[in-house]
PDB file of N, CA and C in Angstrom:
ATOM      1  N   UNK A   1      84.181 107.120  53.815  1.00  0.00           N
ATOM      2  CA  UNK A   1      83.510 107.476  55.056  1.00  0.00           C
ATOM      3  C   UNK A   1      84.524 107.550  56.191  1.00  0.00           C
ATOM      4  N   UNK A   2      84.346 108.835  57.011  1.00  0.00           N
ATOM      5  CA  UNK A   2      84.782 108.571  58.203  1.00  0.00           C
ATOM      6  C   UNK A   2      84.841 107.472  59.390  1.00  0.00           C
ATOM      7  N   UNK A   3      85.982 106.894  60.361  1.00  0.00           N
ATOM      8  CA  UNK A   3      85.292 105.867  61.244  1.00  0.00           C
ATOM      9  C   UNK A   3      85.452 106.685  62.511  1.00  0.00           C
ATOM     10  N   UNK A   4      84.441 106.152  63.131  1.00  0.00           N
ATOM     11  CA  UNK A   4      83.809 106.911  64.372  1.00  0.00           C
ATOM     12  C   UNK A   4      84.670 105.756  65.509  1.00  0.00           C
ATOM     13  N   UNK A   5      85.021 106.111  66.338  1.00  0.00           N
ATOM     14  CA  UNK A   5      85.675 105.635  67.562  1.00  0.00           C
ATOM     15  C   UNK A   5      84.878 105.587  68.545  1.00  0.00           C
ATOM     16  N   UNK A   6      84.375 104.273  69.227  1.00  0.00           N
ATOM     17  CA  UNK A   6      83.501 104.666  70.241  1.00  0.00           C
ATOM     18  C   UNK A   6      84.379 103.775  71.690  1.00  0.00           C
ATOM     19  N   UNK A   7      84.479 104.519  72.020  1.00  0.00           N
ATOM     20  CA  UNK A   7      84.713 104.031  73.829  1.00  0.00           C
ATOM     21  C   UNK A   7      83.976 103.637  74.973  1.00  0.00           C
ATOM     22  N   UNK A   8      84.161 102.637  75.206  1.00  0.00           N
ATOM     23  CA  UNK A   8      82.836 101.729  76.605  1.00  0.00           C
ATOM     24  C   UNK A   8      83.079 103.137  78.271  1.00  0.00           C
ATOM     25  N   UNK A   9      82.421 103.346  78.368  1.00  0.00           N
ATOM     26  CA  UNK A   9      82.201 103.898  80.227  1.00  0.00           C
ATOM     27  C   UNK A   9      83.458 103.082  80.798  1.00  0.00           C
ATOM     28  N   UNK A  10      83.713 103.860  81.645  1.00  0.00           N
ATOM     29  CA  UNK A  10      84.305 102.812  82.799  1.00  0.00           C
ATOM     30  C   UNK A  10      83.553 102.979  84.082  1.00  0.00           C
ATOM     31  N   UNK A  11      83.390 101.178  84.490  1.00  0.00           N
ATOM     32  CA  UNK A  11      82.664 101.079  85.582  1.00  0.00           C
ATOM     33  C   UNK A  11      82.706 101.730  86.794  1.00  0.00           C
ATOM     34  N   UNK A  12      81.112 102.613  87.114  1.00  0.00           N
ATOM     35  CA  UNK A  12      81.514 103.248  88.151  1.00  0.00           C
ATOM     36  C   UNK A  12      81.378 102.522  89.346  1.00  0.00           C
ATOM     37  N   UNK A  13      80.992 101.434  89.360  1.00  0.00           N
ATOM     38  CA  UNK A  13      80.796 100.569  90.672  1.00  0.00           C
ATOM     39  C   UNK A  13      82.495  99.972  91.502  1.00  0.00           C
ATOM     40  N   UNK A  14      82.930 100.221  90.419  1.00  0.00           N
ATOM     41  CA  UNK A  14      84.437  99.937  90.538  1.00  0.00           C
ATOM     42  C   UNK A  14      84.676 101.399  91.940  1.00  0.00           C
ATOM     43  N   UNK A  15      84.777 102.868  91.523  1.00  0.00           N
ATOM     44  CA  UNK A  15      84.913 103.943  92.199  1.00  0.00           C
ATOM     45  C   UNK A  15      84.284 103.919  93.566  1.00  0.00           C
ATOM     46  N   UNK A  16      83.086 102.651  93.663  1.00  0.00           N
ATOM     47  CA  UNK A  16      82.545 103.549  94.834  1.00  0.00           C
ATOM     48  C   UNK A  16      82.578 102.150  95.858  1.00  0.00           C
ATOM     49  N   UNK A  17      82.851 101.224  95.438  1.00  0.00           N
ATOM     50  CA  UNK A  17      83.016  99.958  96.161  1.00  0.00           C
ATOM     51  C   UNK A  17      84.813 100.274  96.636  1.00  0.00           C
ATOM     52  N   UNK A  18      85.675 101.111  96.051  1.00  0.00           N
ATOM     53  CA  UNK A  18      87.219 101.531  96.836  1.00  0.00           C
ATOM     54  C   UNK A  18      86.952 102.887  97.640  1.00  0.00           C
ATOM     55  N   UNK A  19      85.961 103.498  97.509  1.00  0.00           N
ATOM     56  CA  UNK A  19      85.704 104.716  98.159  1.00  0.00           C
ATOM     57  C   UNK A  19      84.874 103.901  99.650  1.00  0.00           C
ATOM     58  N   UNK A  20      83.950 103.105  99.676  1.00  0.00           N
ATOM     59  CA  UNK A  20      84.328 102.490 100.782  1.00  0.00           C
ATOM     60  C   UNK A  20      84.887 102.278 101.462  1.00  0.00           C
ATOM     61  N   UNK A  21      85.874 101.185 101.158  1.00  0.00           N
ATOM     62  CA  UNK A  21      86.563 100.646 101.641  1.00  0.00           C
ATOM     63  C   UNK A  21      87.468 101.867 102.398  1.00  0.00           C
ATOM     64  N   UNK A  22      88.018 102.746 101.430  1.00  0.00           N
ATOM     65  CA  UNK A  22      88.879 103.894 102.266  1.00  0.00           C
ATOM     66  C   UNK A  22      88.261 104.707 103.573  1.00  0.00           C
ATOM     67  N   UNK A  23      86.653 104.731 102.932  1.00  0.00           N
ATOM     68  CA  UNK A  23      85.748 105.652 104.209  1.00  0.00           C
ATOM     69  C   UNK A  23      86.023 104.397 105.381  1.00  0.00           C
ATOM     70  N   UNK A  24      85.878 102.840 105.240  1.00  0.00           N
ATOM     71  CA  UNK A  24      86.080 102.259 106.245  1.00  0.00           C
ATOM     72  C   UNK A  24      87.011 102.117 107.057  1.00  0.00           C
ATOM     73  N   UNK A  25      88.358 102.002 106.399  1.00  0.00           N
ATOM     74  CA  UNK A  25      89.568 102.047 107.028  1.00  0.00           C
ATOM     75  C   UNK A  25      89.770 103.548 107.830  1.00  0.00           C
ATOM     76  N   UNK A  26      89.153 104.550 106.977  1.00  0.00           N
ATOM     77  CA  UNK A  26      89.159 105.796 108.309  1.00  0.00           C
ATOM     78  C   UNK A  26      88.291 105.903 109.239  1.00  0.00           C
ATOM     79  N   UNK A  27      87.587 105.383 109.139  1.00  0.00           N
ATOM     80  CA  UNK A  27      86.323 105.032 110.656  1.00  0.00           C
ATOM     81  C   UNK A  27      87.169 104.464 110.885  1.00  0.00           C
ATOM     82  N   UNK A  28      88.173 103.037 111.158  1.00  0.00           N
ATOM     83  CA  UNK A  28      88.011 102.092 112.114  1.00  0.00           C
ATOM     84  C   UNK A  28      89.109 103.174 112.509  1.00  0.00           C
ATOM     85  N   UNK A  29      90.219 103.769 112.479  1.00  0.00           N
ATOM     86  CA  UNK A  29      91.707 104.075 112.766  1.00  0.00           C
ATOM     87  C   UNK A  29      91.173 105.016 113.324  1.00  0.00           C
ATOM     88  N   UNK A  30      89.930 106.390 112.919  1.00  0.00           N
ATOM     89  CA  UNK A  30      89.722 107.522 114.096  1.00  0.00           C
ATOM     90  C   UNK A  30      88.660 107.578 114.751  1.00  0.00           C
ATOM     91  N   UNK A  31      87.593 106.489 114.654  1.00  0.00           N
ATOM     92  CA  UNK A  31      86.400 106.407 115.776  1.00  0.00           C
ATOM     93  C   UNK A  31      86.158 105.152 116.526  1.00  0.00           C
ATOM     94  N   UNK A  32      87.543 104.219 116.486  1.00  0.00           N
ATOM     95  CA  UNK A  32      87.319 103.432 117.336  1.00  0.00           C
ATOM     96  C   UNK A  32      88.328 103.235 118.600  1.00  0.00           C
ATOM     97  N   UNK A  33      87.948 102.846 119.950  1.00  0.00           N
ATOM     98  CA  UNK A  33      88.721 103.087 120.726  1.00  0.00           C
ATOM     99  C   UNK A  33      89.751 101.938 120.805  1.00  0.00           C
ATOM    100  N   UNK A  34      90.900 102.679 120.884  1.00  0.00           N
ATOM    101  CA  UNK A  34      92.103 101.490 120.767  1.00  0.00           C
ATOM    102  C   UNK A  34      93.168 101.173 121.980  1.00  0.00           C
ATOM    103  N   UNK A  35      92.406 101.641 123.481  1.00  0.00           N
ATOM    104  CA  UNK A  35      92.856 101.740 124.628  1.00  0.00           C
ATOM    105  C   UNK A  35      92.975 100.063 125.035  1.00  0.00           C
ATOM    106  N   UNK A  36      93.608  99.504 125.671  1.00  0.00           N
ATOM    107  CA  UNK A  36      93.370  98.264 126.357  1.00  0.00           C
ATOM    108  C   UNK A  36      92.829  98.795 127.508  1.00  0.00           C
ATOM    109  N   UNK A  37      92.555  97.579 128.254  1.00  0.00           N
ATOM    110  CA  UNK A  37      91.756  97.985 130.037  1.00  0.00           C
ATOM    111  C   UNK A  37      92.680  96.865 130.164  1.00  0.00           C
ATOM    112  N   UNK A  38      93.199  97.800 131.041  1.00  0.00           N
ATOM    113  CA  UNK A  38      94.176  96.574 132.187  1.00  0.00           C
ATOM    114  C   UNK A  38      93.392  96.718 133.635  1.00  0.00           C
ATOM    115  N   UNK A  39      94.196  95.774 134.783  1.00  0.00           N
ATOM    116  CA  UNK A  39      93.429  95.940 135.823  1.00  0.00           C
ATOM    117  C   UNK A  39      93.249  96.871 136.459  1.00  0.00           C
ATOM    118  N   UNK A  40      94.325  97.739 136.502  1.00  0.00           N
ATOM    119  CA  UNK A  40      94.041  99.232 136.551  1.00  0.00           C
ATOM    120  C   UNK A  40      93.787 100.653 136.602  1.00  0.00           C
ATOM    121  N   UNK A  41      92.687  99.795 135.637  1.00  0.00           N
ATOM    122  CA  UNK A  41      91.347 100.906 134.988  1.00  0.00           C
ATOM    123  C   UNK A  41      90.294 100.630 135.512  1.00  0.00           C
ATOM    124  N   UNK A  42      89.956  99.321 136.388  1.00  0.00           N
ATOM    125  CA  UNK A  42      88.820  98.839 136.637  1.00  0.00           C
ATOM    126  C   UNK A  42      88.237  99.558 137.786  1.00  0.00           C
ATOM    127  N   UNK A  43      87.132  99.768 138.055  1.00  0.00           N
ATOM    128  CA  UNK A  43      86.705 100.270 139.362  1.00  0.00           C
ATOM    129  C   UNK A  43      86.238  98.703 140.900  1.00  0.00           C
ATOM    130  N   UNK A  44      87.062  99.329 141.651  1.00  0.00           N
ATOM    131  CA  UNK A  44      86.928  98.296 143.189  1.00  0.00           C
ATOM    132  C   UNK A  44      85.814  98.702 143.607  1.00  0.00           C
ATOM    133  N   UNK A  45      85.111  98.250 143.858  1.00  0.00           N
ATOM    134  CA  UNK A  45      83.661  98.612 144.883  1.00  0.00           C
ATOM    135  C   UNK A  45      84.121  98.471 146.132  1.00  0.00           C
ATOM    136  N   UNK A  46      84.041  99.449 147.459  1.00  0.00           N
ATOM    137  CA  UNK A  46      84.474  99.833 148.743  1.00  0.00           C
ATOM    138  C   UNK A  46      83.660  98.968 149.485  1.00  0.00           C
ATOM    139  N   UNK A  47      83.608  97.444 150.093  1.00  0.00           N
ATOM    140  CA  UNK A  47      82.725  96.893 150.521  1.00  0.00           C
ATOM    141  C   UNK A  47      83.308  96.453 152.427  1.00  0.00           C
ATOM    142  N   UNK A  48      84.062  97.625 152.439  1.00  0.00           N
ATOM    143  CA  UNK A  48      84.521  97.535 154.049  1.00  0.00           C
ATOM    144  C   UNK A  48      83.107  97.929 155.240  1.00  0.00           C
ATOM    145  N   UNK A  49      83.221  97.327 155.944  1.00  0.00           N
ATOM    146  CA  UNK A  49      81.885  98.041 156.990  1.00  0.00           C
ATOM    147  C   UNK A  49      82.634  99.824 157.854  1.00  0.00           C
ATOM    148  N   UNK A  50      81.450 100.085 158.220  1.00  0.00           N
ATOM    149  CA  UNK A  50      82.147 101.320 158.569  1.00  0.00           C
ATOM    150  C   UNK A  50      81.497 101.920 159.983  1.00  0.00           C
TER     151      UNK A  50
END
């Protein structure tokens, strides 16, 4: 008789739990803002009489 070779799947939970992670690391690096606010940037409110 012939022997038949059988091979297990490979886990796809493995593929999509690193496909995450990569979609995450490119959100944080191009949709988050990475400006500091120093003082200034801040807006003074004009509270002189006039």
């Amino acid at each position: 008789m012939a022997e038949i070779k059988i091979e297990k799947k490979k886990p796809m939970w493995l593929l999509i739990v690193v496909l995450l992670i990569i979609g995450g690391l490119i959100y944080y690096i191009y949709f988050t803002d990475h400006e500091t606010h120093t003082e200034s940037s801040t807006e003074i409110e004009n509270t002189s009489a006039q």
